[in-house]
PDB file of N, CA and C in Angstrom:
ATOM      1  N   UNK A   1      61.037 -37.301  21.544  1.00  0.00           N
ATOM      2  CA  UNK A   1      61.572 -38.576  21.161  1.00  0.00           C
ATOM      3  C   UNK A   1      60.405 -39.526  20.897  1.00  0.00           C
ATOM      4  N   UNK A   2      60.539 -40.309  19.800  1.00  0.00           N
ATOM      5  CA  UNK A   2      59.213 -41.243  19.486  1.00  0.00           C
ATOM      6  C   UNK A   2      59.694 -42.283  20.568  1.00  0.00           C
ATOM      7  N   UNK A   3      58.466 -42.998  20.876  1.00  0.00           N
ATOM      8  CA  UNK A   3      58.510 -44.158  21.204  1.00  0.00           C
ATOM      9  C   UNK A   3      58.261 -45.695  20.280  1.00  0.00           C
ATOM     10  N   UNK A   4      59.251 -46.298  20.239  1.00  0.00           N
ATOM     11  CA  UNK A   4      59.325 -47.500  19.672  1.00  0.00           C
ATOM     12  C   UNK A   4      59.071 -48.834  20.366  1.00  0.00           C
ATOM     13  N   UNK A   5      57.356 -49.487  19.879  1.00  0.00           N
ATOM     14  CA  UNK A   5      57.363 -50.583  20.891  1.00  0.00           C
ATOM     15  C   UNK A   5      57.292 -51.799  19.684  1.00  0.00           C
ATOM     16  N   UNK A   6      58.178 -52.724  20.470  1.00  0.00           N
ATOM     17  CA  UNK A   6      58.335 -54.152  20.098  1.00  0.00           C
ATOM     18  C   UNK A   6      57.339 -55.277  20.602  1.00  0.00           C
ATOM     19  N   UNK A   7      57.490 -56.361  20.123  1.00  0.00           N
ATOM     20  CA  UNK A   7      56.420 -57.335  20.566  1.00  0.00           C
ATOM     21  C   UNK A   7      57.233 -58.518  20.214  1.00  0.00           C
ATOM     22  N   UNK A   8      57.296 -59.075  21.241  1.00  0.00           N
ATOM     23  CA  UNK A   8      58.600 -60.826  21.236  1.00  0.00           C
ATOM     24  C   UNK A   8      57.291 -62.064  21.185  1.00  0.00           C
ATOM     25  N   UNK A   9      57.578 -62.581  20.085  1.00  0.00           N
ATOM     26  CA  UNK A   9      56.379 -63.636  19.633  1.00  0.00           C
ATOM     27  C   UNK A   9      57.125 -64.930  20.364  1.00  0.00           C
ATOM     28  N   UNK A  10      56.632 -65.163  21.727  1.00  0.00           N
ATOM     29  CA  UNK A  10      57.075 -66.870  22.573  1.00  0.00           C
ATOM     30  C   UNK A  10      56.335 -67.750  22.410  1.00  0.00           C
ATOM     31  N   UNK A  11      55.216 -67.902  21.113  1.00  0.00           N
ATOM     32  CA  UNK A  11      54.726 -69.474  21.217  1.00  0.00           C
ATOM     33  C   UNK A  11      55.243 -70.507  21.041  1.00  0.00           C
ATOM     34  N   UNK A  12      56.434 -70.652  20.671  1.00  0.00           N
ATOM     35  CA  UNK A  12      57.161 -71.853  20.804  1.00  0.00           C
ATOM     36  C   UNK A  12      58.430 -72.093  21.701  1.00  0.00           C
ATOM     37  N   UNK A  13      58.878 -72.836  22.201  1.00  0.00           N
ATOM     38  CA  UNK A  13      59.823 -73.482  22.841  1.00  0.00           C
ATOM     39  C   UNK A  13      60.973 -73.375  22.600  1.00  0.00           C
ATOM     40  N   UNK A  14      60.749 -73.658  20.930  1.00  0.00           N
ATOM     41  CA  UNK A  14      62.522 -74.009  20.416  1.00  0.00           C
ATOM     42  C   UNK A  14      62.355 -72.795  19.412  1.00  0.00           C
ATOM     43  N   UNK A  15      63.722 -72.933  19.072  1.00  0.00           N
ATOM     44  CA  UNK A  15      64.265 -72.072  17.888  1.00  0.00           C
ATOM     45  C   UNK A  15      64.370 -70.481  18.331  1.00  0.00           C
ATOM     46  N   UNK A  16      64.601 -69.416  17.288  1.00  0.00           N
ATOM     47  CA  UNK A  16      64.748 -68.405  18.067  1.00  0.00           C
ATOM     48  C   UNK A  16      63.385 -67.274  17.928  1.00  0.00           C
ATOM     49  N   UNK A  17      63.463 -66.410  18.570  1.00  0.00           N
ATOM     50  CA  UNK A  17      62.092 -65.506  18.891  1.00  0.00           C
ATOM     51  C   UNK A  17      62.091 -64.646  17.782  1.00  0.00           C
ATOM     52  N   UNK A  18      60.527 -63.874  17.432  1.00  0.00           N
ATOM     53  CA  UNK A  18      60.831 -63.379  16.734  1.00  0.00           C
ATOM     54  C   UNK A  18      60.429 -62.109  17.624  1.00  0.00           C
ATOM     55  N   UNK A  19      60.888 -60.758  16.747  1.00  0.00           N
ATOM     56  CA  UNK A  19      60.885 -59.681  17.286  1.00  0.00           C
ATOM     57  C   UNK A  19      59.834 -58.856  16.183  1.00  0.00           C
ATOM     58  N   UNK A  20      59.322 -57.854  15.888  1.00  0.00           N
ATOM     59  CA  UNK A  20      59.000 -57.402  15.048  1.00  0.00           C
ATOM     60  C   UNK A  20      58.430 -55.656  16.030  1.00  0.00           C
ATOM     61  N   UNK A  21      59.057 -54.464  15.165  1.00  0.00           N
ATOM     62  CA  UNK A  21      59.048 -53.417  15.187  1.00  0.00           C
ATOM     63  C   UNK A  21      58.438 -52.792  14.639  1.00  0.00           C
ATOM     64  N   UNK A  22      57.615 -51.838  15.279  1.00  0.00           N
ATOM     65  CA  UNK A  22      57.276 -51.076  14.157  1.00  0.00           C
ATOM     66  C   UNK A  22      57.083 -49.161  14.473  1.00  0.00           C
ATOM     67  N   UNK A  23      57.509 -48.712  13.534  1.00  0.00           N
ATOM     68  CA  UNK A  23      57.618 -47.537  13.325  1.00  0.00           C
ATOM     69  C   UNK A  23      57.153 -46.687  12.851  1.00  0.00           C
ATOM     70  N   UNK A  24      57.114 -45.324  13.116  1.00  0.00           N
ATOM     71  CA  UNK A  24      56.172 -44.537  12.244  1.00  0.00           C
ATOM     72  C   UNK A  24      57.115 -44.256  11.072  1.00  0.00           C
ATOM     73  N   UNK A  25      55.921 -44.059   9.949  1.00  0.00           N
ATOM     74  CA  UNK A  25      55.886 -43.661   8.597  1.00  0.00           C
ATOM     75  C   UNK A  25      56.651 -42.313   8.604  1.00  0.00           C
ATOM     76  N   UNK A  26      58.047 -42.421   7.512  1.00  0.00           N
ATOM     77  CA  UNK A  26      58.835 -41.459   7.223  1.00  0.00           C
ATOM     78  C   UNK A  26      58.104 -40.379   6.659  1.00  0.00           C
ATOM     79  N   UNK A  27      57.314 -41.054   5.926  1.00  0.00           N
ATOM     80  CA  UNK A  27      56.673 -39.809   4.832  1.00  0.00           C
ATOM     81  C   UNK A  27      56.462 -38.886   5.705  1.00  0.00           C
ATOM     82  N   UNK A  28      55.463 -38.896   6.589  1.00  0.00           N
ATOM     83  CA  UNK A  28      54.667 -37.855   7.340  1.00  0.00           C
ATOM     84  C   UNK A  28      55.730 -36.725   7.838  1.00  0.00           C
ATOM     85  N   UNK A  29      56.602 -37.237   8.508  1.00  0.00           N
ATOM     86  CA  UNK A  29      57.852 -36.243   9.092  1.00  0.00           C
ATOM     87  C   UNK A  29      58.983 -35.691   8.245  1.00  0.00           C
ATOM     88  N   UNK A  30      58.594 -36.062   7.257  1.00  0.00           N
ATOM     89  CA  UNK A  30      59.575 -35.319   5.747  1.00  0.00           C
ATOM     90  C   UNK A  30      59.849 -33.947   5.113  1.00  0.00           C
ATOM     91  N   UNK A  31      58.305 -32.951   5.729  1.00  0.00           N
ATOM     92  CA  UNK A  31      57.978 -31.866   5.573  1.00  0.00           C
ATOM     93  C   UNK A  31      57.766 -31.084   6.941  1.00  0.00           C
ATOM     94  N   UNK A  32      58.378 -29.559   7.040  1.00  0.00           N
ATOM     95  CA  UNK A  32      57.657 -29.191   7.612  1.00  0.00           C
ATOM     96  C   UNK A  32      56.588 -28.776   7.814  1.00  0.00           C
ATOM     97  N   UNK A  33      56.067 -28.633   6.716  1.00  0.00           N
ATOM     98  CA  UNK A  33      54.284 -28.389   6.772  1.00  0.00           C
ATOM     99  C   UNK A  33      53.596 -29.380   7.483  1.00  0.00           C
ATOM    100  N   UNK A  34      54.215 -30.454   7.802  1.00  0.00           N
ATOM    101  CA  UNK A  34      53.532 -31.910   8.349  1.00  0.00           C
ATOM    102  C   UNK A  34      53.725 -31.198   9.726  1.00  0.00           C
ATOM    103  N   UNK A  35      54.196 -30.711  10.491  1.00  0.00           N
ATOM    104  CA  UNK A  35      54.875 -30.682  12.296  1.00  0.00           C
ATOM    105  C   UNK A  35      53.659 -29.781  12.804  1.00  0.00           C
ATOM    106  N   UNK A  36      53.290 -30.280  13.791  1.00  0.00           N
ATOM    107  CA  UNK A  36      51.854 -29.374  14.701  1.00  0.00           C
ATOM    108  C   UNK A  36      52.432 -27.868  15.010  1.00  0.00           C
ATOM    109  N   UNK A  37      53.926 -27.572  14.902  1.00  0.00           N
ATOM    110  CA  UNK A  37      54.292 -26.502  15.213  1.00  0.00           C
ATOM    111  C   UNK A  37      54.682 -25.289  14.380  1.00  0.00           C
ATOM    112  N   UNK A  38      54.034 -25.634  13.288  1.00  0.00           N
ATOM    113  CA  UNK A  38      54.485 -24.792  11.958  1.00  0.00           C
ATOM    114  C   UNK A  38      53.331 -24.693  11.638  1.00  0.00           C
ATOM    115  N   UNK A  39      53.557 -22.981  11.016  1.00  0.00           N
ATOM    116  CA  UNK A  39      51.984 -22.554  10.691  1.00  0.00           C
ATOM    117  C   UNK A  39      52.425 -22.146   9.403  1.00  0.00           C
ATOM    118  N   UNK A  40      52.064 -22.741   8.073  1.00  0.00           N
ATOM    119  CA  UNK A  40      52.878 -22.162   6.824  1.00  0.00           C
ATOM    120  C   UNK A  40      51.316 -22.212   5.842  1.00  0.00           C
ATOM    121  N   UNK A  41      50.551 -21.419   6.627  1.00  0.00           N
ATOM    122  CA  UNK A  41      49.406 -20.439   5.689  1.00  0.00           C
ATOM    123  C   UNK A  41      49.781 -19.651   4.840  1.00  0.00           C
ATOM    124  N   UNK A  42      51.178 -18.807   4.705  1.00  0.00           N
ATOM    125  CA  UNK A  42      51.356 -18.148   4.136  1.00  0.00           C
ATOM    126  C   UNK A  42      53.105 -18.266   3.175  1.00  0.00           C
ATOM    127  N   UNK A  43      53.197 -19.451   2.714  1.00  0.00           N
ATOM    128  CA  UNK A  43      54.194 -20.306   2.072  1.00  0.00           C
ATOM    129  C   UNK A  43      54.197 -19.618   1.075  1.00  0.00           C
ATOM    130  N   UNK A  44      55.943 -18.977   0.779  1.00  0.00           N
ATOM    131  CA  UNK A  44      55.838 -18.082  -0.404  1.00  0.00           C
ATOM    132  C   UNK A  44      57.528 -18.460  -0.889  1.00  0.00           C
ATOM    133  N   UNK A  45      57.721 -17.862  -2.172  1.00  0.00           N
ATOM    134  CA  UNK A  45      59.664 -18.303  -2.303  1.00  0.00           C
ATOM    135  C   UNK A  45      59.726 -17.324  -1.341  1.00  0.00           C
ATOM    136  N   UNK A  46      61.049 -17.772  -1.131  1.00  0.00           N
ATOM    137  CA  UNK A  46      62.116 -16.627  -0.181  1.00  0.00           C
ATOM    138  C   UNK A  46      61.882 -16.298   1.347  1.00  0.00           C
ATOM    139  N   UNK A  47      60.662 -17.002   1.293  1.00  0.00           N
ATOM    140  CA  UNK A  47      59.896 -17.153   2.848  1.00  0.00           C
ATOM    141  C   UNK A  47      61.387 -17.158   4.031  1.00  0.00           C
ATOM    142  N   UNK A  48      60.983 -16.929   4.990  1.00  0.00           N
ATOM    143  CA  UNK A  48      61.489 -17.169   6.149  1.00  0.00           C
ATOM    144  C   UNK A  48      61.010 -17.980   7.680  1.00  0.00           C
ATOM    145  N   UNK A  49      62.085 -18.846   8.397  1.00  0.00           N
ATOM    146  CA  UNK A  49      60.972 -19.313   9.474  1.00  0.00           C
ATOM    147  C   UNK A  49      61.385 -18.334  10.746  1.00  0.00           C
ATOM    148  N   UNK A  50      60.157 -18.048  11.162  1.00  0.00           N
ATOM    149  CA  UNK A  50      60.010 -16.823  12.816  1.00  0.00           C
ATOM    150  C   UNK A  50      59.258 -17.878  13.355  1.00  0.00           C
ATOM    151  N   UNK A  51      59.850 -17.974  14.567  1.00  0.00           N
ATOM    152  CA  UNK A  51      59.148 -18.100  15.940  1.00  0.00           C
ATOM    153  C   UNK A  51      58.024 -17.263  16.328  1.00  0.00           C
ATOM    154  N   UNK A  52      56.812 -17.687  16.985  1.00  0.00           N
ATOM    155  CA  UNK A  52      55.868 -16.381  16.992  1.00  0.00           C
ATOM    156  C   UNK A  52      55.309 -17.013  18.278  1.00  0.00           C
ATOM    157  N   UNK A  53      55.475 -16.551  19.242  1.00  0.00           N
ATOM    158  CA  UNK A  53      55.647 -16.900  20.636  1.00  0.00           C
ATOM    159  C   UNK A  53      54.135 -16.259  20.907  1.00  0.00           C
ATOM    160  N   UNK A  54      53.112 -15.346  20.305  1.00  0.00           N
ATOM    161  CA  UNK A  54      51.692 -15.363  20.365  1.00  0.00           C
ATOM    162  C   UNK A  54      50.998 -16.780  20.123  1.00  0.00           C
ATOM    163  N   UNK A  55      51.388 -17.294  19.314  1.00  0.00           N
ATOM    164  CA  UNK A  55      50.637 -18.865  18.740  1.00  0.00           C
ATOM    165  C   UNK A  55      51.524 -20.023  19.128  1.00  0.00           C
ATOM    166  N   UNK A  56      52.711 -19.824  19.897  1.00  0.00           N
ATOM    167  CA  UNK A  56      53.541 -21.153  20.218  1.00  0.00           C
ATOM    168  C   UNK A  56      53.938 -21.781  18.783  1.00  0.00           C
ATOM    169  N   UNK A  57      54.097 -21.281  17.657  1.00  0.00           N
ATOM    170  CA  UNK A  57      54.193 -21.446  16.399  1.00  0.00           C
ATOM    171  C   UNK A  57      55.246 -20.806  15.689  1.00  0.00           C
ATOM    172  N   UNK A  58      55.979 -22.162  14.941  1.00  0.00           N
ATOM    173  CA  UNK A  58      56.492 -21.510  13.670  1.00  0.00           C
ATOM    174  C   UNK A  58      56.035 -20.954  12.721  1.00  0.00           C
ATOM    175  N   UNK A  59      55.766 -19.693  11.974  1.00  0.00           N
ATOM    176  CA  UNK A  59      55.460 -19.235  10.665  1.00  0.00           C
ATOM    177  C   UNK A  59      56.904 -19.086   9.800  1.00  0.00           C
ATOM    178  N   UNK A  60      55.759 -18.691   8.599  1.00  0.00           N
ATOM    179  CA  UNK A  60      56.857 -18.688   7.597  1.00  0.00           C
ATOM    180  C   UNK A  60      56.515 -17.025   6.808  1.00  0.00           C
ATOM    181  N   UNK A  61      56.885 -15.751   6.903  1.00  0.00           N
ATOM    182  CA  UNK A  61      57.018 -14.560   6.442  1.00  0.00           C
ATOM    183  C   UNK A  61      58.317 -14.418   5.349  1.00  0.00           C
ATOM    184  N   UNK A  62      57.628 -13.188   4.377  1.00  0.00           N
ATOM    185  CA  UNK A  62      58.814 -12.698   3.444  1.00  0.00           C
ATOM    186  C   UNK A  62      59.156 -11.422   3.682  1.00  0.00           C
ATOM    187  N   UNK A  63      58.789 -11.132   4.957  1.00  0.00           N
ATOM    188  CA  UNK A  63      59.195  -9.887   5.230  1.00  0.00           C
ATOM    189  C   UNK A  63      59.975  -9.838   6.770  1.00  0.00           C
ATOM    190  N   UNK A  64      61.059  -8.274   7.073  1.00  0.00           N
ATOM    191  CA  UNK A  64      60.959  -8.738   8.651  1.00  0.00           C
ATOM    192  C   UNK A  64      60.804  -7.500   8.567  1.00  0.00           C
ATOM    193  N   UNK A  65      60.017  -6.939   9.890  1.00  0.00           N
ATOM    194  CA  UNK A  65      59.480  -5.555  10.423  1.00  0.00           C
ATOM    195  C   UNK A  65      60.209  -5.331  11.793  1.00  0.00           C
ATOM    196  N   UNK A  66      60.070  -3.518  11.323  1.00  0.00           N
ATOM    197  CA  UNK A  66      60.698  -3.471  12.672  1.00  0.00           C
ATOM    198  C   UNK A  66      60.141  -1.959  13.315  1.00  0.00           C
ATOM    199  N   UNK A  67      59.870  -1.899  14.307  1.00  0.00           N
ATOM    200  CA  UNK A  67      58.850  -0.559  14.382  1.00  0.00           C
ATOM    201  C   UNK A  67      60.533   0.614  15.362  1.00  0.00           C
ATOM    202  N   UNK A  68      61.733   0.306  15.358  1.00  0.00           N
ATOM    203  CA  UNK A  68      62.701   1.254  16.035  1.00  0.00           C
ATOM    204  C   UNK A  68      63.261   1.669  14.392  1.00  0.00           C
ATOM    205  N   UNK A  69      63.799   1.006  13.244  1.00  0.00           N
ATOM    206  CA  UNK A  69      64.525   1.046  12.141  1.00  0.00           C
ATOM    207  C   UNK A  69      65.533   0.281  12.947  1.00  0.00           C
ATOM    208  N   UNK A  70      66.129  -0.701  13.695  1.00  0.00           N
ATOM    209  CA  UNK A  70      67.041  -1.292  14.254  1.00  0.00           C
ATOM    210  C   UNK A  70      66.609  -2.502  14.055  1.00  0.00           C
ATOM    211  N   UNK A  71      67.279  -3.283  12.991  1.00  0.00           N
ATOM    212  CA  UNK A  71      67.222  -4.922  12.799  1.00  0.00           C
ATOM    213  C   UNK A  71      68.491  -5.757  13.601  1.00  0.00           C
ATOM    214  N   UNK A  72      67.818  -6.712  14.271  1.00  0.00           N
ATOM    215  CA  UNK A  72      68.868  -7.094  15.245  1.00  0.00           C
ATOM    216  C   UNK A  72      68.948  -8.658  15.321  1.00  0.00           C
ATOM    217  N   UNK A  73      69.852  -9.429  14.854  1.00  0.00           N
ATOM    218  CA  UNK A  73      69.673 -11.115  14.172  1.00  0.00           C
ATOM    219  C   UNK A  73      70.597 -11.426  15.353  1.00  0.00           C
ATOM    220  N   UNK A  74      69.758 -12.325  15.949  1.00  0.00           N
ATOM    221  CA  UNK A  74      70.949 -13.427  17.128  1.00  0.00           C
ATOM    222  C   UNK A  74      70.235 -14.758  16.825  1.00  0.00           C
ATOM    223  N   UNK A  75      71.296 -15.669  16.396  1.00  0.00           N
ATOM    224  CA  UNK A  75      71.135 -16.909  15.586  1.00  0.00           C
ATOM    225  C   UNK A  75      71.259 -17.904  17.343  1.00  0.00           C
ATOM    226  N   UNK A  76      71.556 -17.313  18.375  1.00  0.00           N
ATOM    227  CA  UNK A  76      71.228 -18.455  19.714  1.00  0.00           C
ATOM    228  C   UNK A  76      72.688 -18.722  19.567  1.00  0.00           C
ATOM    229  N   UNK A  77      72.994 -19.856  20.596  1.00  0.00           N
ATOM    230  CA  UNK A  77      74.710 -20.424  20.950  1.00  0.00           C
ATOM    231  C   UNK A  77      74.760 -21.554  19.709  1.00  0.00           C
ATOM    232  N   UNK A  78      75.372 -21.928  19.057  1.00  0.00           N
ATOM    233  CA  UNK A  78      75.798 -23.297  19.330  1.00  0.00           C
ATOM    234  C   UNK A  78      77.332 -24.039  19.479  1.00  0.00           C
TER     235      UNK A  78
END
């Protein structure tokens, strides 16, 4: 979760405060190539994203291997 800090401008007495926010830049988080957790060295069409629990990293492969001949897809709960 980002953190969002504000700053309440009280130099005056009267009237009302101002507030002013500020946020990080959409651009940056628009892509996943931007996220520390994606490793997309090898960005191709048709790519796929794997978890690769050696590097704590997402990659992106066009292939899936399997060293039994048994391909086995569990997409998790939701």
């Amino acid at each position: 979760m980002a953190v969002i800090k504000a700053s309440i401008n009280s130099s005056t007495s009267a009237g009302p405060k101002t507030v002013s926010v500020t946020l990080p830049s959409a651009a940056a988080a628009q892509t996943l190539k931007n996220l520390s957790d994606v490793n997309v060295t090898s960005l191709e069409d048709g790519a796929l994203i794997q978890y690769d629990s050696a590097t704590d990293k997402f990659i992106t492969k066009t292939t899936i291997e399997t060293t039994t001949g048994t391909l086995k897809f569990n997409g998790g709960n939701f």
